[in-house]
N, C-alpha and C. Protein backbone atom coordinates (compact mmCIF):
# COMPACT_ATOMS: atom_id res chain seq x y z
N UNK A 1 159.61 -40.86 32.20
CA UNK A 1 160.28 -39.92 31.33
C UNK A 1 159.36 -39.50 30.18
N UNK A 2 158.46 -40.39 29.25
CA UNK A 2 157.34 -39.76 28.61
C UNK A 2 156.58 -39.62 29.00
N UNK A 3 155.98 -39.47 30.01
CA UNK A 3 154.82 -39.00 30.57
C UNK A 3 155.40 -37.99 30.84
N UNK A 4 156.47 -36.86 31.53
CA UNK A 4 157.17 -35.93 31.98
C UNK A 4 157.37 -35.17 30.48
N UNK A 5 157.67 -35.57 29.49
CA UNK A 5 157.94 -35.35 28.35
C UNK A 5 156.36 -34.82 27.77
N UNK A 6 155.77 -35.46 27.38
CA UNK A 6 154.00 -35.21 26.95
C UNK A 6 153.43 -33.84 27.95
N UNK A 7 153.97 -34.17 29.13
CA UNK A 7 153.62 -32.76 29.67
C UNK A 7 153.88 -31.50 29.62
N UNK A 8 155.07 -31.88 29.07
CA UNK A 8 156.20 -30.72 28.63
C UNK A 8 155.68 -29.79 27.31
N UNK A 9 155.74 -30.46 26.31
CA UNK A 9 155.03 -30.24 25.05
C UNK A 9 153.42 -30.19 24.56
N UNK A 10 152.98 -30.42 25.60
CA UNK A 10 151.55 -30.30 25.44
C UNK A 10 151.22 -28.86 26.52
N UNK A 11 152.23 -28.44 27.13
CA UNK A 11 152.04 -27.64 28.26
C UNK A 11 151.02 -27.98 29.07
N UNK A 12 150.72 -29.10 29.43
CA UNK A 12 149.79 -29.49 30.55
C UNK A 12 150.31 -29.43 32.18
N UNK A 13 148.97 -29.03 32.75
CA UNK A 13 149.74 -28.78 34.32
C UNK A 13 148.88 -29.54 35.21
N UNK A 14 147.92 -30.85 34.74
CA UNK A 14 147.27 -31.22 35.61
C UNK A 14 147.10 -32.55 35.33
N UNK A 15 147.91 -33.74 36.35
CA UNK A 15 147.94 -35.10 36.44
C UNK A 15 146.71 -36.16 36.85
N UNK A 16 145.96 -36.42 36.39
CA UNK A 16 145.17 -36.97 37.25
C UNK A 16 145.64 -39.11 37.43
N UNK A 17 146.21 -39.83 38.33
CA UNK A 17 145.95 -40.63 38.74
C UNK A 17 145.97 -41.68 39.63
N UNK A 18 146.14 -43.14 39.98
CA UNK A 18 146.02 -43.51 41.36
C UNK A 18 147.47 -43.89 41.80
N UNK A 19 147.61 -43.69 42.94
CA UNK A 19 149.15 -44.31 43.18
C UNK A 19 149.69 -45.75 42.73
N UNK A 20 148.63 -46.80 42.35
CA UNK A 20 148.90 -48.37 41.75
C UNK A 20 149.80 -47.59 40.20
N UNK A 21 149.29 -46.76 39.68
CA UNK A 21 149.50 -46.65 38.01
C UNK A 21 150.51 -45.56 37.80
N UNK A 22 150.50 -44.55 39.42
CA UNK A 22 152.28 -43.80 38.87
C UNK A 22 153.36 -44.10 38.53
N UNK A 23 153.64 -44.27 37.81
CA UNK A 23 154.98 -45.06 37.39
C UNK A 23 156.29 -44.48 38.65
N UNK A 24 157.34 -45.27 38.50
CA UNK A 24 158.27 -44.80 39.73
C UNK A 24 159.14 -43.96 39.33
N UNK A 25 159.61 -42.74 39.73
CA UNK A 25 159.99 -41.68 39.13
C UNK A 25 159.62 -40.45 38.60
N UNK A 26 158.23 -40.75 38.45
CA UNK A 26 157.51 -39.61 37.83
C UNK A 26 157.33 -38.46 38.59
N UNK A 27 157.05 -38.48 39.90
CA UNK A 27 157.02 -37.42 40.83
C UNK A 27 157.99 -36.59 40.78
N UNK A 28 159.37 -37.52 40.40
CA UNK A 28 160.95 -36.46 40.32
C UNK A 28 160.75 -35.49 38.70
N UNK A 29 160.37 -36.35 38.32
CA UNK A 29 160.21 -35.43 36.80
C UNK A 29 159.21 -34.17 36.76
N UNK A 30 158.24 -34.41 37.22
CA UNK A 30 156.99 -33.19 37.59
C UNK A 30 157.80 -32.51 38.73
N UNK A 31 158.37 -32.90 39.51
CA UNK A 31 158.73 -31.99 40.49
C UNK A 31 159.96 -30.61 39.52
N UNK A 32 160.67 -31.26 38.64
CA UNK A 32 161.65 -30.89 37.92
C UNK A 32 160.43 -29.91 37.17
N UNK A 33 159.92 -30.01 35.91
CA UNK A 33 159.03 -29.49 35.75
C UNK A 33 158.57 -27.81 36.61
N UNK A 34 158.69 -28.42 37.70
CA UNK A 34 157.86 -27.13 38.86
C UNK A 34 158.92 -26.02 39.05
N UNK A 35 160.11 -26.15 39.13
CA UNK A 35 161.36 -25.47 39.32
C UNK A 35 161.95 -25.26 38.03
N UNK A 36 161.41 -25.27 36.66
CA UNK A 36 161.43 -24.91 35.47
C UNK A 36 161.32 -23.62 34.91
N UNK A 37 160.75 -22.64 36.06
CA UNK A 37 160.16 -21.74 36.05
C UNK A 37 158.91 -21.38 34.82
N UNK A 38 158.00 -22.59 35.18
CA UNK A 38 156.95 -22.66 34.03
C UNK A 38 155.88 -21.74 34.98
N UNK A 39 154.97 -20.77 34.40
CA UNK A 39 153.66 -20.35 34.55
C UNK A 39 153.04 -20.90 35.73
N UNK A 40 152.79 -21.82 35.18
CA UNK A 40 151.90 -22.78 36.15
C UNK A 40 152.35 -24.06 37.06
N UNK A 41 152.36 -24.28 38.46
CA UNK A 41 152.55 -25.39 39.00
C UNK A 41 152.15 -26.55 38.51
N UNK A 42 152.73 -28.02 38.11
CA UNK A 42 152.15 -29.23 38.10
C UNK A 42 151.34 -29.66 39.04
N UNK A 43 149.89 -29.70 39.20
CA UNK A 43 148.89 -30.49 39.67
C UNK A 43 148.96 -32.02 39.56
N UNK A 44 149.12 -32.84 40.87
CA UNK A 44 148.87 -34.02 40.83
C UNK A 44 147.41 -34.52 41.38
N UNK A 45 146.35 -35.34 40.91
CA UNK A 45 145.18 -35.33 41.88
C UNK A 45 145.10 -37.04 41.92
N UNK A 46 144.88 -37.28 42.97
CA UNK A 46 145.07 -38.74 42.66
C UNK A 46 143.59 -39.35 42.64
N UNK A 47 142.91 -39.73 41.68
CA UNK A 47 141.87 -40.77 41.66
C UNK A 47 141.56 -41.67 42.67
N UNK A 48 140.47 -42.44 43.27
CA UNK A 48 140.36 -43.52 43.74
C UNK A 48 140.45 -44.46 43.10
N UNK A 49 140.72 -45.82 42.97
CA UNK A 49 141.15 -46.98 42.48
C UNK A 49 139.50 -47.24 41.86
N UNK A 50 139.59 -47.90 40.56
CA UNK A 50 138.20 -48.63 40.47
C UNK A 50 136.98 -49.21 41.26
N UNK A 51 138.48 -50.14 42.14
CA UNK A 51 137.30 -50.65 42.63
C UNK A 51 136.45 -50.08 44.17
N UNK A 52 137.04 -49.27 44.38
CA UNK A 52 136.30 -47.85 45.19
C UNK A 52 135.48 -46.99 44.63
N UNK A 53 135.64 -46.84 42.97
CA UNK A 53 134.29 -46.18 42.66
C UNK A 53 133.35 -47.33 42.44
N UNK A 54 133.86 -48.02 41.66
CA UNK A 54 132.65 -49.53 41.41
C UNK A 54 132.98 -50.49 41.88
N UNK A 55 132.39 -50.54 43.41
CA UNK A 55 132.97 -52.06 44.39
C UNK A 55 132.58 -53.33 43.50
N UNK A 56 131.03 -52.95 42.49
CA UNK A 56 130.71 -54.37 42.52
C UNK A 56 131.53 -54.82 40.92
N UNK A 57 132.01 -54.09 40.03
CA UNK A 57 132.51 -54.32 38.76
C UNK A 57 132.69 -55.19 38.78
N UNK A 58 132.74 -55.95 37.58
CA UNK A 58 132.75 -57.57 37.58
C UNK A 58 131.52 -58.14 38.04
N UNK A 59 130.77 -57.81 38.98
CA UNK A 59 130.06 -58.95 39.71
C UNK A 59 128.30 -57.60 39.91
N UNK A 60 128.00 -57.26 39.03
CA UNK A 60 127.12 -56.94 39.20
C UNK A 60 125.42 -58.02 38.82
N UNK A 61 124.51 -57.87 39.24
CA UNK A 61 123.19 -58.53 39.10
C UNK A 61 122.31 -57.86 38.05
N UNK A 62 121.44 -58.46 38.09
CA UNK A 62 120.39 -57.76 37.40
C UNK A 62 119.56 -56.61 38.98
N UNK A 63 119.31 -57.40 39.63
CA UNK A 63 118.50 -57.19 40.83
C UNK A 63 119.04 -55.63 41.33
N UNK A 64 120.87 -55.23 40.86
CA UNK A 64 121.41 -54.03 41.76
C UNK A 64 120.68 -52.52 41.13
N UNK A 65 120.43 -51.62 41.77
CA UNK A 65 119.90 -50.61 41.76
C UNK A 65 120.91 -50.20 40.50
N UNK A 66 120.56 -49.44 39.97
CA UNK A 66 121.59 -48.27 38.87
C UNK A 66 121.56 -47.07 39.26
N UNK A 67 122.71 -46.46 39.44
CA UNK A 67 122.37 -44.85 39.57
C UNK A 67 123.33 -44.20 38.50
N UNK A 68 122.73 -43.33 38.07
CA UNK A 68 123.53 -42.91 36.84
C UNK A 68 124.15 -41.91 36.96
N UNK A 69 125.53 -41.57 36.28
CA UNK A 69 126.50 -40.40 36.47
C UNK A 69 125.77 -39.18 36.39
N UNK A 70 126.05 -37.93 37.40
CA UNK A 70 125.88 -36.89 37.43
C UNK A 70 125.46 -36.34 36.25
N UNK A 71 125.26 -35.07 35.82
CA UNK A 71 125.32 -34.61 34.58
C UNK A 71 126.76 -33.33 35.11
N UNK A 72 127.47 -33.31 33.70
CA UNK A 72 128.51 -32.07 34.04
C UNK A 72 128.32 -30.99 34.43
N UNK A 73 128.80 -30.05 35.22
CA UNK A 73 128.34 -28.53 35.51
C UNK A 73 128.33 -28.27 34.59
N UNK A 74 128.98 -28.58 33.78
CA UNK A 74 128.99 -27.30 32.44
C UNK A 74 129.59 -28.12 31.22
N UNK A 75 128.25 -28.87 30.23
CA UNK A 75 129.07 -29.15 29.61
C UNK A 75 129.96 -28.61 28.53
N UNK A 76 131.06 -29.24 27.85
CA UNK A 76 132.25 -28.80 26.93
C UNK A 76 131.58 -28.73 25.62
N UNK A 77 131.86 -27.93 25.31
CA UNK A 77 132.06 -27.24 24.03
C UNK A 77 132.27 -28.03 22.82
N UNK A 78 131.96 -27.91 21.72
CA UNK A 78 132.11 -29.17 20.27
C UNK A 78 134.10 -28.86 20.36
N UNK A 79 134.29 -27.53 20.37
CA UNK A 79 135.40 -27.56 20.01
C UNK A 79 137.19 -26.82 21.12
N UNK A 80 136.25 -27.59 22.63
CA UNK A 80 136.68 -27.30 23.36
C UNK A 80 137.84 -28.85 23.03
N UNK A 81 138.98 -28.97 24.10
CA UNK A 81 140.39 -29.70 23.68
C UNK A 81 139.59 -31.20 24.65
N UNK A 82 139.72 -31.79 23.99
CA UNK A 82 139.01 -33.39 25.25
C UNK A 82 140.95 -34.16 25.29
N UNK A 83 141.30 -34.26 24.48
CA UNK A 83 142.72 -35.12 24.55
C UNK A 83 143.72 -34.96 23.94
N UNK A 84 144.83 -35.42 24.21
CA UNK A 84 145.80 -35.27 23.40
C UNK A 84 145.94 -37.17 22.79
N UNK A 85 146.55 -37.35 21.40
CA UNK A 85 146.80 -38.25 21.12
C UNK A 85 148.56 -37.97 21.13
N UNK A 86 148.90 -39.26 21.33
CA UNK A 86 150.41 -39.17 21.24
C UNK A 86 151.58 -39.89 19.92
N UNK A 87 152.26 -40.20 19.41
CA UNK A 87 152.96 -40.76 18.29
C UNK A 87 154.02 -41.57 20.04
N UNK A 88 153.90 -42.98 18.90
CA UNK A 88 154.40 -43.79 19.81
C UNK A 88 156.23 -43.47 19.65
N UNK A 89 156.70 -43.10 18.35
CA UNK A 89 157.74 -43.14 17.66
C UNK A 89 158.80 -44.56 17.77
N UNK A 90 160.36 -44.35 17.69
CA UNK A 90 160.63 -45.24 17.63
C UNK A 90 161.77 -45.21 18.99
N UNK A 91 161.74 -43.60 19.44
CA UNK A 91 162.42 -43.62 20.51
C UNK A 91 161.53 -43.96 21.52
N UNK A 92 162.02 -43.51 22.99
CA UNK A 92 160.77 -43.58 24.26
C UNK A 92 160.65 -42.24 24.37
N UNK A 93 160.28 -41.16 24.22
CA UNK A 93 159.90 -40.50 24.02
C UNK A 93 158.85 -39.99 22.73
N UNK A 94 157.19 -39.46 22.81
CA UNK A 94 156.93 -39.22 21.80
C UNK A 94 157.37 -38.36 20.83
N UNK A 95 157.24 -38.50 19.95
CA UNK A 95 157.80 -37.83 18.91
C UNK A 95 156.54 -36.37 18.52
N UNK A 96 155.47 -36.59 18.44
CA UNK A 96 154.30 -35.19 18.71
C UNK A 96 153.42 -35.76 19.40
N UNK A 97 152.53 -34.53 19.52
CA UNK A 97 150.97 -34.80 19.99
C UNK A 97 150.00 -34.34 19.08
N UNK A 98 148.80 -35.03 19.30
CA UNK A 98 147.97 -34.38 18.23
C UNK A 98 146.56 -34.42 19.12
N UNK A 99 146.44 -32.58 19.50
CA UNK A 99 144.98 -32.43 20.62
C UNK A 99 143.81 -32.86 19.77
N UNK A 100 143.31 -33.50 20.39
CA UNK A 100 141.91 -34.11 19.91
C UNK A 100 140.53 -32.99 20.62
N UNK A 101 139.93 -32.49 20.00
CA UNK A 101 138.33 -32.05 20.59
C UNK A 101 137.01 -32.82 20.75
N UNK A 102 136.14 -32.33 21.17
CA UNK A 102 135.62 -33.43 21.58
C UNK A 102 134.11 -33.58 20.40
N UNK A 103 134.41 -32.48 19.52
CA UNK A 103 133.66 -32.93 18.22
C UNK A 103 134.58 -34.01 17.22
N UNK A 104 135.95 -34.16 17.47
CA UNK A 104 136.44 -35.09 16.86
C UNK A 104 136.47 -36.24 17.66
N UNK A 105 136.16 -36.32 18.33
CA UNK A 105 136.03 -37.66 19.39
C UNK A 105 134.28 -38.12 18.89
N UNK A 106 133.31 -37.54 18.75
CA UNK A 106 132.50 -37.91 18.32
C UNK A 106 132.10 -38.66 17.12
N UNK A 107 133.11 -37.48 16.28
CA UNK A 107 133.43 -38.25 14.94
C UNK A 107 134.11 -39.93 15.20
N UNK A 108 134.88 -40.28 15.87
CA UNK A 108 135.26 -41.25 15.94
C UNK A 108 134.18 -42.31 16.42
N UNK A 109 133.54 -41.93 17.67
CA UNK A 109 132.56 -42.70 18.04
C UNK A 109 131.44 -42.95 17.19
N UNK A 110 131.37 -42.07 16.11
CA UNK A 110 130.33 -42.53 15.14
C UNK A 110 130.89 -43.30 13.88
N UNK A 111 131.74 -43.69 14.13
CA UNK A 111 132.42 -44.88 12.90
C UNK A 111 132.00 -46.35 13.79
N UNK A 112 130.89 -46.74 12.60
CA UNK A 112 130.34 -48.13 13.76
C UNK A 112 130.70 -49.39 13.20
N UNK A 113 130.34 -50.47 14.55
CA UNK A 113 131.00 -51.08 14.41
C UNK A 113 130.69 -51.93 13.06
N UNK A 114 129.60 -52.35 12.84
CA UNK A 114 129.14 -52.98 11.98
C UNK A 114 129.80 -52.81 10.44
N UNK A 115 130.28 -51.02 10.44
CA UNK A 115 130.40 -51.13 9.04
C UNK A 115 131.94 -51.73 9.18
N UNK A 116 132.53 -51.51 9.79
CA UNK A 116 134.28 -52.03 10.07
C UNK A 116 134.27 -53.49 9.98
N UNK A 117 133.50 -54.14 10.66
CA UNK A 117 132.95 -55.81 10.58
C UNK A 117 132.69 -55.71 9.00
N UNK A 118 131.65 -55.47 8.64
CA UNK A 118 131.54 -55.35 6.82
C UNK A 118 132.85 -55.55 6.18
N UNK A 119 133.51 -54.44 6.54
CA UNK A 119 134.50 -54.00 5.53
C UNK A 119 135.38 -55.41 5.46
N UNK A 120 135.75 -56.16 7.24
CA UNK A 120 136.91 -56.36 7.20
C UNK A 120 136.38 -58.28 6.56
N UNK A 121 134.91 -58.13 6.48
CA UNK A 121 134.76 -59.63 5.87
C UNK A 121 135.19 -59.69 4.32
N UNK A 122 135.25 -58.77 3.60
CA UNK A 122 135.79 -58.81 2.07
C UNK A 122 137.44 -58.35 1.82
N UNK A 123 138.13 -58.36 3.37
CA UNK A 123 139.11 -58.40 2.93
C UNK A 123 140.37 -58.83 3.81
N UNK A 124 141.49 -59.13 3.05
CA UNK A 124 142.44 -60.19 3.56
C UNK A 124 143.10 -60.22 5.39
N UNK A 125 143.21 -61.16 5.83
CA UNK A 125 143.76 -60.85 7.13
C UNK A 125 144.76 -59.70 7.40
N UNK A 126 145.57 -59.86 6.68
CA UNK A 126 146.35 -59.03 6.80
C UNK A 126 146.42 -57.79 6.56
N UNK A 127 145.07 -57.18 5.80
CA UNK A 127 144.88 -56.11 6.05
C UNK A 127 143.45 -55.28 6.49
N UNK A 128 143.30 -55.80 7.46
CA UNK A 128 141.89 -55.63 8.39
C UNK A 128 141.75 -54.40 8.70
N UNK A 129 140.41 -53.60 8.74
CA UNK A 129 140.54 -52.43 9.75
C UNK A 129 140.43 -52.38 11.26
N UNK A 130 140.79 -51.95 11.16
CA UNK A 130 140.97 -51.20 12.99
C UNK A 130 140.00 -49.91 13.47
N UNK A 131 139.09 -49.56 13.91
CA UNK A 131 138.66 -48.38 14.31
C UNK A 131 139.89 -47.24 14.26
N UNK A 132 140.64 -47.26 15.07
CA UNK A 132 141.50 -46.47 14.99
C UNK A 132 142.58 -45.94 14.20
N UNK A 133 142.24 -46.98 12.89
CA UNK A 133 142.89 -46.43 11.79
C UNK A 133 142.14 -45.80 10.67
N UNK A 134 140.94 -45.60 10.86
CA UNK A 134 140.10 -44.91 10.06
C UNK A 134 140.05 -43.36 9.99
N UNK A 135 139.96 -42.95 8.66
CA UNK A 135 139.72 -41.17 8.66
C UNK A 135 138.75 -40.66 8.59
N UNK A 136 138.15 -40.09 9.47
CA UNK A 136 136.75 -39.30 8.73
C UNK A 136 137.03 -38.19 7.45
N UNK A 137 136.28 -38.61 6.90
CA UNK A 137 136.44 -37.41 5.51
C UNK A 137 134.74 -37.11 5.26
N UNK A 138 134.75 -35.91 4.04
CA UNK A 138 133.04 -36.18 3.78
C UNK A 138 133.10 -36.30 2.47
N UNK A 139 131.69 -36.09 1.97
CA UNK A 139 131.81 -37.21 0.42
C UNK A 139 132.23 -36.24 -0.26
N UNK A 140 132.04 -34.59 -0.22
CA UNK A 140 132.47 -33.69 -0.89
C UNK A 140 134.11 -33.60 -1.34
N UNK A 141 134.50 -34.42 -0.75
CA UNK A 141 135.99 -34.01 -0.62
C UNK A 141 136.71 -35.64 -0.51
N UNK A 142 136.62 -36.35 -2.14
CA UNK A 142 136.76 -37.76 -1.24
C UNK A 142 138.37 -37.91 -1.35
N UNK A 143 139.13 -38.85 -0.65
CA UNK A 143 140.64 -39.37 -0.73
C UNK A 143 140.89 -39.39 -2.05
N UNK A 144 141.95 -39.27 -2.85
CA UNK A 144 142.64 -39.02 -4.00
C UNK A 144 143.28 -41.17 -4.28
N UNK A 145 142.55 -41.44 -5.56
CA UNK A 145 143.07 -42.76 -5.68
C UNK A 145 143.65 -43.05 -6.39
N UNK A 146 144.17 -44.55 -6.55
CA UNK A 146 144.86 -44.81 -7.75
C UNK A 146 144.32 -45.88 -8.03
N UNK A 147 144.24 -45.92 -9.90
CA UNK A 147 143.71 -46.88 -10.59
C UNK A 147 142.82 -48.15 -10.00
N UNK A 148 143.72 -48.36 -9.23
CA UNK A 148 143.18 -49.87 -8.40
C UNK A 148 142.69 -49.89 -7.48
N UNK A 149 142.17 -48.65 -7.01
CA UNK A 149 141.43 -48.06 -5.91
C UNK A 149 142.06 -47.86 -4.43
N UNK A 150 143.12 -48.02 -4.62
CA UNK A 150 144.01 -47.79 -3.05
C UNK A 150 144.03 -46.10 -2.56
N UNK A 151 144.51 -46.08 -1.77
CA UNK A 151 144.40 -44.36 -1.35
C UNK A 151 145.74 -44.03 -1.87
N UNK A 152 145.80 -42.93 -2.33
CA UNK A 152 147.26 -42.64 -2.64
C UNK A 152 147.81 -41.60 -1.36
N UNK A 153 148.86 -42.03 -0.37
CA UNK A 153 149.08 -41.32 0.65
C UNK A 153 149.50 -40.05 0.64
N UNK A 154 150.54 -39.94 -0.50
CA UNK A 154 151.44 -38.40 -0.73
C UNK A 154 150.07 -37.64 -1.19
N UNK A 155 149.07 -38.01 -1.79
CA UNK A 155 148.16 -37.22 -2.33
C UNK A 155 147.17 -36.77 -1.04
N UNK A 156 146.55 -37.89 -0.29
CA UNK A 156 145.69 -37.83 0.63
C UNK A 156 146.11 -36.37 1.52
N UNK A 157 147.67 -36.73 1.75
CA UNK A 157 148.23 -36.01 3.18
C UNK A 157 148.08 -34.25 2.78
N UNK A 158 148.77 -34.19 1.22
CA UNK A 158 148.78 -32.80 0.88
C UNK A 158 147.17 -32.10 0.98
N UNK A 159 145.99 -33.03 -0.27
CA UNK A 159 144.91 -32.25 0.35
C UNK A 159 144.51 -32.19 1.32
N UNK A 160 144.47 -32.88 2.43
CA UNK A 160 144.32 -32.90 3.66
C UNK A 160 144.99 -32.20 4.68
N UNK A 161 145.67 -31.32 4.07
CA UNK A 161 146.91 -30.96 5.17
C UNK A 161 146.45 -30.02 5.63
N UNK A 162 144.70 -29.09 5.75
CA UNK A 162 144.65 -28.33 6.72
C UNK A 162 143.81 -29.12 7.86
N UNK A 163 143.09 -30.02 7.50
CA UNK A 163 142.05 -30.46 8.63
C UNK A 163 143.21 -31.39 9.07
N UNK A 164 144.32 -32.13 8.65
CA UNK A 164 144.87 -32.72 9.92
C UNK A 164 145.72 -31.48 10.40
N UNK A 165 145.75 -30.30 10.37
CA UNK A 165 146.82 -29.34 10.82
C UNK A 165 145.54 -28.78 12.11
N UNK A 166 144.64 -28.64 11.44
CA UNK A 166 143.15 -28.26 12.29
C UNK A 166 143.43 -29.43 13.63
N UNK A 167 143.49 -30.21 13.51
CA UNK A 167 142.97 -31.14 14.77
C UNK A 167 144.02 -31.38 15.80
């Protein structure tokens, strides 16, 4: 039902995965979908299982040959769409999506690890970072604080409210 849902609202028309990981039901929901009278048909493509692309995963040598992934026909664009992120909410259904590009995916991949390790040795368990809870910002434009140096959120969100509206 959220996966049928995410498709809905993201207007996506193309499934990619293996029959182990379709959930049961989902075919009735995409099929529903198709008789919606949407634009475009739902595409299902089914993947091969892992261990049909990489028999040896897990158990590779030093000794095994490497061959390395293709290069793309064509690669994507800084600000072509790479993903959607989803809000878990509190129903089962998400509550939005938020398309990710794949210059913001970079941005993410360049938050390393080391400095997150740094951060999280000077401070309490309980409030550790996470990669994935980090914002990129730049220094021109830093988070709005308070006295004691915390982020102030109502402040952060308002100046911020075109680059997270951007992404």
């Amino acid at each position: 039902e959220g996966i049928v849902h995410v498709l809905k609202i993201t207007c996506s028309y193309h499934l990619i995965t293996t029959r182990t990981t379709l959930p049961a039901g989902l075919l009735d929901g995409i099929q529903e979908l198709s008789s919606g009278g949407n634009e475009y048909e739902p595409q299902i493509q089914e993947m091969p299982p892992l261990s049909h692309t990489f028999p040896k995963l897990g158990n590779e040598k030093e000794s095994d040959a490497f061959d390395s992934c293709p290069p793309p026909v064509q690669a994507p664009a800084p600000s072509d769409l790479a993903l959607y992120l989803h809000s878990s909410g509190s129903t089962r259904l998400p509550k939005a999506t938020v398309p990710q590009t794949h210059r913001r995916m970079c941005q993410w991949a360049n938050v390393s690890k080391p400095e997150v390790e740094e951060a999280n040795k000077v401070t309490p368990n309980y409030s550790c970072l996470f990669k994935d809870m980090i914002l990129i910002t730049t220094s021109d434009k830093p988070l709005p604080r308070a006295p004691e140096g915390t982020v102030i959120r109502k402040k952060a969100l308002h100046a911020y409210a075109g680059e997270i509206e951007a992404m």
